[in-house]
PDB file of N, CA and C in Angstrom:
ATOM      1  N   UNK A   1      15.293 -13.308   0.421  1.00  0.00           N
ATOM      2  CA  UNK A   1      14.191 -12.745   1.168  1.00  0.00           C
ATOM      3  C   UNK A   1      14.372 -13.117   2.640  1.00  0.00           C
ATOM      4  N   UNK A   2      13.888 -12.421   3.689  1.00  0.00           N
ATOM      5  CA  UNK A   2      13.916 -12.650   5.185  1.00  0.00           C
ATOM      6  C   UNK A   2      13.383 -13.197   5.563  1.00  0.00           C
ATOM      7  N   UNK A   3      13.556 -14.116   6.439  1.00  0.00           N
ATOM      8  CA  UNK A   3      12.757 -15.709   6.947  1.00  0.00           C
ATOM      9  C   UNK A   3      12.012 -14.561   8.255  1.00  0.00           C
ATOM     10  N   UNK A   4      10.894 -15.030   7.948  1.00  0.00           N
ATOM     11  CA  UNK A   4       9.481 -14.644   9.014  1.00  0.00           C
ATOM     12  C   UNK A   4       9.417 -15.408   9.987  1.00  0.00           C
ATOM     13  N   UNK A   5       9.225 -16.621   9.521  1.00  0.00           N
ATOM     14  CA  UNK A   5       8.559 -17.965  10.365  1.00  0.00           C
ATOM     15  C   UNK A   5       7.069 -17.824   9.464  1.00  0.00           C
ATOM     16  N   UNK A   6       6.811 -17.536   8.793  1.00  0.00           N
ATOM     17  CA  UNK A   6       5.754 -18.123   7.749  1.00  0.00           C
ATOM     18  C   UNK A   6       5.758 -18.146   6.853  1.00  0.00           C
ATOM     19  N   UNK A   7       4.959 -19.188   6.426  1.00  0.00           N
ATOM     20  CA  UNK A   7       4.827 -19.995   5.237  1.00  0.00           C
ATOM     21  C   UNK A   7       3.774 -19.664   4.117  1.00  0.00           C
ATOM     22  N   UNK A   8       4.056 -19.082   3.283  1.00  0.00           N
ATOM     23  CA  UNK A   8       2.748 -18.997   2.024  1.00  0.00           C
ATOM     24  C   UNK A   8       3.366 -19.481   1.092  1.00  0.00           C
ATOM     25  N   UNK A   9       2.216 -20.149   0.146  1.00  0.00           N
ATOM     26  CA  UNK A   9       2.039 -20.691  -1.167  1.00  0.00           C
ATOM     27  C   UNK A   9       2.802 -19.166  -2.161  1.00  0.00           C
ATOM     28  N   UNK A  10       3.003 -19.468  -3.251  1.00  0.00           N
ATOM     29  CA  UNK A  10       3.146 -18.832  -4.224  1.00  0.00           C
ATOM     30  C   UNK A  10       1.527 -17.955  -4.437  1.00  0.00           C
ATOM     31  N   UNK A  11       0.684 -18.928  -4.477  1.00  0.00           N
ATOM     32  CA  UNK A  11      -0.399 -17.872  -4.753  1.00  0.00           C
ATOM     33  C   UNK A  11      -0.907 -17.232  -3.716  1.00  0.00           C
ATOM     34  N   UNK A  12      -0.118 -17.057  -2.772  1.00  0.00           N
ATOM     35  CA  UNK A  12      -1.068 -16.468  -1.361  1.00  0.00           C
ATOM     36  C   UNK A  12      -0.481 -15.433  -1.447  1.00  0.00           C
ATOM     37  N   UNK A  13       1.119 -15.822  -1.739  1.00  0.00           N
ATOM     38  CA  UNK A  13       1.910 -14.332  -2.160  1.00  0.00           C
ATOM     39  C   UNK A  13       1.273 -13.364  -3.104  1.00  0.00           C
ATOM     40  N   UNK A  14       1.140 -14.204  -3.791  1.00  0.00           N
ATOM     41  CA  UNK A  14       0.305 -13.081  -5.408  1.00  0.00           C
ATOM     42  C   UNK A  14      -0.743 -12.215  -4.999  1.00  0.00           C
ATOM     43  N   UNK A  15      -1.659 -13.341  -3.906  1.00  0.00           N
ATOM     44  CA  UNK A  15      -2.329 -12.454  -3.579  1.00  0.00           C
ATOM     45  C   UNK A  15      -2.435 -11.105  -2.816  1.00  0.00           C
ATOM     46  N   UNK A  16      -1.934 -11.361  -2.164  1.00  0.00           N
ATOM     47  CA  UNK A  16      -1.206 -10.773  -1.220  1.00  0.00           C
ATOM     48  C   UNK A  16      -0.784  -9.237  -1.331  1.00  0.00           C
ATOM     49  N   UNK A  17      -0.478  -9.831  -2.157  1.00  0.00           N
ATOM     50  CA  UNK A  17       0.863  -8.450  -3.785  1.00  0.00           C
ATOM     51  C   UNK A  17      -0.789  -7.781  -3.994  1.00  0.00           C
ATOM     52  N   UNK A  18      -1.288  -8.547  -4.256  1.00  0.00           N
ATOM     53  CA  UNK A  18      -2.315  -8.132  -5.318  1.00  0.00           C
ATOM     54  C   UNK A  18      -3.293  -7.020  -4.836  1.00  0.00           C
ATOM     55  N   UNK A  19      -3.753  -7.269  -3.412  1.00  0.00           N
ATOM     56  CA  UNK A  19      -4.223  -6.413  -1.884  1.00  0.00           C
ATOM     57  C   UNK A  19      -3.577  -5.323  -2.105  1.00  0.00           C
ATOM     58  N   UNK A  20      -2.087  -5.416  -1.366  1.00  0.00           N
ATOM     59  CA  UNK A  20      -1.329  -4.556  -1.069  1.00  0.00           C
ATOM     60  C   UNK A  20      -1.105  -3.221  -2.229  1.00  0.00           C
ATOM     61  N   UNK A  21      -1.186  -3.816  -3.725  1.00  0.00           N
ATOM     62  CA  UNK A  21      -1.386  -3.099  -4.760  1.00  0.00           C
ATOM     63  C   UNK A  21      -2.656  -2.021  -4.759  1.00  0.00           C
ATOM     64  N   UNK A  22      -3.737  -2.588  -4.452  1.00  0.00           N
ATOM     65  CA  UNK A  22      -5.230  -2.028  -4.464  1.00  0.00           C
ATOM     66  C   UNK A  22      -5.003  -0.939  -3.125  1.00  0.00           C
ATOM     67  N   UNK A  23      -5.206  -1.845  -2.384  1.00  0.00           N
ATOM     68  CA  UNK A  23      -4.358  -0.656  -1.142  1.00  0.00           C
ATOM     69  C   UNK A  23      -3.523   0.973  -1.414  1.00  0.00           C
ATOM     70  N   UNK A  24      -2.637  -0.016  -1.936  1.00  0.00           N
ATOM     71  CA  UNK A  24      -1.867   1.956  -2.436  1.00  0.00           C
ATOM     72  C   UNK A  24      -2.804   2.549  -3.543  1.00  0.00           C
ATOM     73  N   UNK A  25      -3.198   1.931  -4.190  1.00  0.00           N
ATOM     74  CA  UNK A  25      -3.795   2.631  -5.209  1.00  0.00           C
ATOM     75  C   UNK A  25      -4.764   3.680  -4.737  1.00  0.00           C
ATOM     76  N   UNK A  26      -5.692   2.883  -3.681  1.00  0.00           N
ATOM     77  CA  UNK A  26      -6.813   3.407  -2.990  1.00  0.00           C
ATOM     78  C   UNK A  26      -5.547   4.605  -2.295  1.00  0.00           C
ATOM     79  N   UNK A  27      -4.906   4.732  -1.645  1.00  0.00           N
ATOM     80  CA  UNK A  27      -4.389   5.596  -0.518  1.00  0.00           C
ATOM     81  C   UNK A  27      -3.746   6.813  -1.441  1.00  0.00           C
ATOM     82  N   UNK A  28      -3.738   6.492  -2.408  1.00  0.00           N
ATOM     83  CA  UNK A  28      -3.027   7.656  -3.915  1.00  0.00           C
ATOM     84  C   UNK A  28      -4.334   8.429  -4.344  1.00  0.00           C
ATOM     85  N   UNK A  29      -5.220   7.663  -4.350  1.00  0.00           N
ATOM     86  CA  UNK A  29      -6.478   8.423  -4.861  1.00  0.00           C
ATOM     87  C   UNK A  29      -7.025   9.746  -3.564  1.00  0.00           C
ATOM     88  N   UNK A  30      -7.185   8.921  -2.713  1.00  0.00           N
ATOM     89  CA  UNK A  30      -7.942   9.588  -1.314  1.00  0.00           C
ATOM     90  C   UNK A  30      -6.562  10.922  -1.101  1.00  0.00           C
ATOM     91  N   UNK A  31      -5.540  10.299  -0.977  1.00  0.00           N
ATOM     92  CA  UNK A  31      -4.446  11.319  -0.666  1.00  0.00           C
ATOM     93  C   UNK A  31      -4.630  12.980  -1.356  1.00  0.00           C
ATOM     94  N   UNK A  32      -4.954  12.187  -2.754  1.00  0.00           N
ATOM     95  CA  UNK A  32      -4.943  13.498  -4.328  1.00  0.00           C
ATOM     96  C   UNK A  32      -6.284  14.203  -3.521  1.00  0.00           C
ATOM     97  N   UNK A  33      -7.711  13.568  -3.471  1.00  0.00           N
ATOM     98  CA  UNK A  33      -8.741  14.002  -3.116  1.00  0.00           C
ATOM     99  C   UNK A  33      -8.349  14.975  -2.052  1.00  0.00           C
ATOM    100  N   UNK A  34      -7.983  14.547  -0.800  1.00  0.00           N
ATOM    101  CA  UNK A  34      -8.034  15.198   0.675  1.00  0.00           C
ATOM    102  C   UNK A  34      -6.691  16.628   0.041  1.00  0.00           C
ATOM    103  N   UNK A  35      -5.831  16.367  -0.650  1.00  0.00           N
ATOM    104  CA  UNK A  35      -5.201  17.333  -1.071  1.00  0.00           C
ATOM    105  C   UNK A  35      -5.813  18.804  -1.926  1.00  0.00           C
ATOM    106  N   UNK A  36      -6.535  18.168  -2.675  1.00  0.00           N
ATOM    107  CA  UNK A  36      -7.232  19.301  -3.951  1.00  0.00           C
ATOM    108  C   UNK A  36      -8.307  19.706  -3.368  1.00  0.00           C
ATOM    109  N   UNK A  37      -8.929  18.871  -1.919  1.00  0.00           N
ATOM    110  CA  UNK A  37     -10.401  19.590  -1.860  1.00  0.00           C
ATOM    111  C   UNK A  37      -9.871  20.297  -0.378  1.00  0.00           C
ATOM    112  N   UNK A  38      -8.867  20.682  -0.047  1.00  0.00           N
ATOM    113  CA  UNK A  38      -8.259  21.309   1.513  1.00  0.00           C
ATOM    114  C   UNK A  38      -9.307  22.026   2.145  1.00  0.00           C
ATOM    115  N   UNK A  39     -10.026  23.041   1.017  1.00  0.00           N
ATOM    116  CA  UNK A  39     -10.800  23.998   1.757  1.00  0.00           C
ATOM    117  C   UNK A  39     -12.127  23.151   2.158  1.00  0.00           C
ATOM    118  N   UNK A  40     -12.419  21.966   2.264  1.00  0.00           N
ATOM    119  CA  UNK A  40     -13.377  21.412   2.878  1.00  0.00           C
ATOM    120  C   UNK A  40     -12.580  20.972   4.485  1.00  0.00           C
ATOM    121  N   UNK A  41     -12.969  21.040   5.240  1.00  0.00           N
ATOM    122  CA  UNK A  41     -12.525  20.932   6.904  1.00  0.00           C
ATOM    123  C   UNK A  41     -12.571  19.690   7.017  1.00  0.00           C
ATOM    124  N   UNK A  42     -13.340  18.525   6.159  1.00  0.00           N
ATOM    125  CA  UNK A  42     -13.385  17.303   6.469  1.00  0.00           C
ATOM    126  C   UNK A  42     -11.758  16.482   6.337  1.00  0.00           C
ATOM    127  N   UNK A  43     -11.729  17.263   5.227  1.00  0.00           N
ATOM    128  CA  UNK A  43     -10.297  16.826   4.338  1.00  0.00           C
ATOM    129  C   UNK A  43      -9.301  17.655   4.744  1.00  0.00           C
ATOM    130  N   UNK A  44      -9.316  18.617   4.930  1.00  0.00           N
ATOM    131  CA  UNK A  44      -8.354  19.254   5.836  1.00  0.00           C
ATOM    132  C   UNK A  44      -7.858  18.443   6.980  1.00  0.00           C
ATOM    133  N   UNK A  45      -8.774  17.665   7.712  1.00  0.00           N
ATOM    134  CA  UNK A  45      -8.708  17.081   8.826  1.00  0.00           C
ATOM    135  C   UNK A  45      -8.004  15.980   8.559  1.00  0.00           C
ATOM    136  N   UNK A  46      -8.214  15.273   7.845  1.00  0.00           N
ATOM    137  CA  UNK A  46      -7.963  13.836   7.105  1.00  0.00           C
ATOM    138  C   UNK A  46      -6.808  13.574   6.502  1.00  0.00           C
ATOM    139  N   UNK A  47      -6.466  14.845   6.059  1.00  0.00           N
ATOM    140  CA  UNK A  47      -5.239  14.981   5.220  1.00  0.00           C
ATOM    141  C   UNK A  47      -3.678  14.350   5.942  1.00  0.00           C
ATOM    142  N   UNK A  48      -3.456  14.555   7.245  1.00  0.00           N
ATOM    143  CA  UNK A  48      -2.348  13.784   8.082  1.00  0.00           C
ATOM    144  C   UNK A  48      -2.512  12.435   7.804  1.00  0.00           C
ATOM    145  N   UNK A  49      -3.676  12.330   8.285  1.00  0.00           N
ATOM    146  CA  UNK A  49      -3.747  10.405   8.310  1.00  0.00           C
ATOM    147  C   UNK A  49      -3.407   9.749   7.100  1.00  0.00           C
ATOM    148  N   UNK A  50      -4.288  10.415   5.790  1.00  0.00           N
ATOM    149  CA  UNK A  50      -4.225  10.092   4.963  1.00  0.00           C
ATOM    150  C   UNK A  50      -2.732   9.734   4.079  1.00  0.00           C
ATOM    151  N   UNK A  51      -2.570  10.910   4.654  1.00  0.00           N
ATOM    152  CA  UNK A  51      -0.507  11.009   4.102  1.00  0.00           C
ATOM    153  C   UNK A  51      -0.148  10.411   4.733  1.00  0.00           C
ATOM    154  N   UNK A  52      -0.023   9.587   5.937  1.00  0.00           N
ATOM    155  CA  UNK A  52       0.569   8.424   6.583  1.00  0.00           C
ATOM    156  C   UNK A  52       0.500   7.242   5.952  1.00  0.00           C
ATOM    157  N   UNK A  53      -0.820   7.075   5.880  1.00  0.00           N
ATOM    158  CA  UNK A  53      -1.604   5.790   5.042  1.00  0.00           C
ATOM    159  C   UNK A  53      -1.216   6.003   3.956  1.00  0.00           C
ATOM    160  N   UNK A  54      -1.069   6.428   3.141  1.00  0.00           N
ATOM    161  CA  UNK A  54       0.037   6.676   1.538  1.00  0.00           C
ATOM    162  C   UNK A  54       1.092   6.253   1.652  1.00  0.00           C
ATOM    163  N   UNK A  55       1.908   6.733   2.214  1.00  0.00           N
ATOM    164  CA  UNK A  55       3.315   6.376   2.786  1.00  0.00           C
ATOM    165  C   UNK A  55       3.860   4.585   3.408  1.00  0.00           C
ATOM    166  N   UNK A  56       3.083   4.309   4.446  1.00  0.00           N
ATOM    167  CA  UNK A  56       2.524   3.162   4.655  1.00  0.00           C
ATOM    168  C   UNK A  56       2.741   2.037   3.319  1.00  0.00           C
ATOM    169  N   UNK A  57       0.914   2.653   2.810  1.00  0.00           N
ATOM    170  CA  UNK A  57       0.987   1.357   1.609  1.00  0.00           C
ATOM    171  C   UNK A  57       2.090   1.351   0.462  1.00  0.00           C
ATOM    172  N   UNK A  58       2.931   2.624   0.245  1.00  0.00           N
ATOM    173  CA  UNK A  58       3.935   2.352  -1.071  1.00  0.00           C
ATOM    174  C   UNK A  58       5.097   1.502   0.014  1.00  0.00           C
ATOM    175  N   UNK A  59       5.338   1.440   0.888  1.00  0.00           N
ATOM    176  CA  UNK A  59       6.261   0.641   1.324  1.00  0.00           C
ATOM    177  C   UNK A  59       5.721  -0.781   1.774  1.00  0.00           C
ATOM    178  N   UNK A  60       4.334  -1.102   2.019  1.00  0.00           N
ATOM    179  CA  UNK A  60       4.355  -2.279   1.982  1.00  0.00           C
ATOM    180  C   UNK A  60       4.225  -2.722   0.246  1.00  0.00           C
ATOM    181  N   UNK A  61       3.821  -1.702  -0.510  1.00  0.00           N
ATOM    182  CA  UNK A  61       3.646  -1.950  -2.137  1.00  0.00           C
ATOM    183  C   UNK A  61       4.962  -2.311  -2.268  1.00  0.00           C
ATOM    184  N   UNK A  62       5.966  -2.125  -2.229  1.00  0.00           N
ATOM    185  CA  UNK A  62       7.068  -1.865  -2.668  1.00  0.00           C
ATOM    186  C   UNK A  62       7.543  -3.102  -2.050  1.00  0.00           C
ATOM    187  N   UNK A  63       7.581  -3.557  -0.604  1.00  0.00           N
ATOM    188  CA  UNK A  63       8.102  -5.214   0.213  1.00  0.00           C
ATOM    189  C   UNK A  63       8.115  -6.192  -1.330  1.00  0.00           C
ATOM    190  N   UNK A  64       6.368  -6.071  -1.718  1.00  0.00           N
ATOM    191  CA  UNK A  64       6.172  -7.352  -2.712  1.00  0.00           C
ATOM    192  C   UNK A  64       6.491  -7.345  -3.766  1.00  0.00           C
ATOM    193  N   UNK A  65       7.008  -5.943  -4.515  1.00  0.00           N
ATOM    194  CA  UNK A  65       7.438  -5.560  -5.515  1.00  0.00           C
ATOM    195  C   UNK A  65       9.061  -6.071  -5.975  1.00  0.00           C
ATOM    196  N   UNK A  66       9.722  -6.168  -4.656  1.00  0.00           N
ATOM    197  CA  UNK A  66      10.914  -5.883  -4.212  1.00  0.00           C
ATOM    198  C   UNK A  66      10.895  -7.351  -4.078  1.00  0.00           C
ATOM    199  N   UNK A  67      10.116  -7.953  -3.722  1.00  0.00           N
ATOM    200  CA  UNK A  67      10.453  -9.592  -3.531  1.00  0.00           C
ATOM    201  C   UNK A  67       9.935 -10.474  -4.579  1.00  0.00           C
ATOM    202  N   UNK A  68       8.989  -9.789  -5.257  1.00  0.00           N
ATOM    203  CA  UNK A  68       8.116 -10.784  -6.379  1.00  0.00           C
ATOM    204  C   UNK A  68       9.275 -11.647  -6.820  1.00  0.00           C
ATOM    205  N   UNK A  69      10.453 -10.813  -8.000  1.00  0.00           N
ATOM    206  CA  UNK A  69      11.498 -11.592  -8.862  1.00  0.00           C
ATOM    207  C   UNK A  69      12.266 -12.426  -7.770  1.00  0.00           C
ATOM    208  N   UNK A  70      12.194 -12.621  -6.271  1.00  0.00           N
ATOM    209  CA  UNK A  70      13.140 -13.504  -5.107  1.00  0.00           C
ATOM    210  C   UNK A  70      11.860 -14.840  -5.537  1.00  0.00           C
ATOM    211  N   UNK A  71      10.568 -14.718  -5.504  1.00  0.00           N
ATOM    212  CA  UNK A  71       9.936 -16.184  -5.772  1.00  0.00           C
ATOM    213  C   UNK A  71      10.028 -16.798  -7.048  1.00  0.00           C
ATOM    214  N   UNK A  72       9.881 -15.659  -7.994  1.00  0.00           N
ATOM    215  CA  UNK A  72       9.624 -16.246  -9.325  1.00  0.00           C
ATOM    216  C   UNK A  72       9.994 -17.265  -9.624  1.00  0.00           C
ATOM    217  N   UNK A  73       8.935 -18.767 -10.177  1.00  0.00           N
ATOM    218  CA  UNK A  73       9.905 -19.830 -10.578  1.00  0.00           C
ATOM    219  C   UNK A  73      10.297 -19.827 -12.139  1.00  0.00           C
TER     220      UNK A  73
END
């Protein structure tokens, strides 16, 4: 794994993971929503950001995913 210059516990990591998980989840849901409801202008509108913010959280999802088995003791 790549040295930061910081320091977390094992469980700060977990947690961490654990955020970042809820996060995408949330940004998968809203994404589907702002997608299926287009003909509302709100979501029409929303729909860029939203697909950024999707994109976003599967790659920070993916950092802790990708590093979990580097801590495992």
């Amino acid at each position: 794994m790549e040295e930061t210059g910081y320091n977390i516990t094992l469980k700060e990591f977990k947690q961490l993971s654990k955020w970042a998980e809820e996060v995408y989840n949330i940004a998968v849901v809203v994404d589907y929503f702002c997608e299926t409801q287009s003909d509302k202008e709100e979501c029409y509108n929303l729909a860029p950001v939203v697909k950024y913010l999707h994109r976003e959280a599967d790659l920070l999802n993916a950092f802790f995913i990708d590093h979990e088995k580097d801590i495992e003791i």
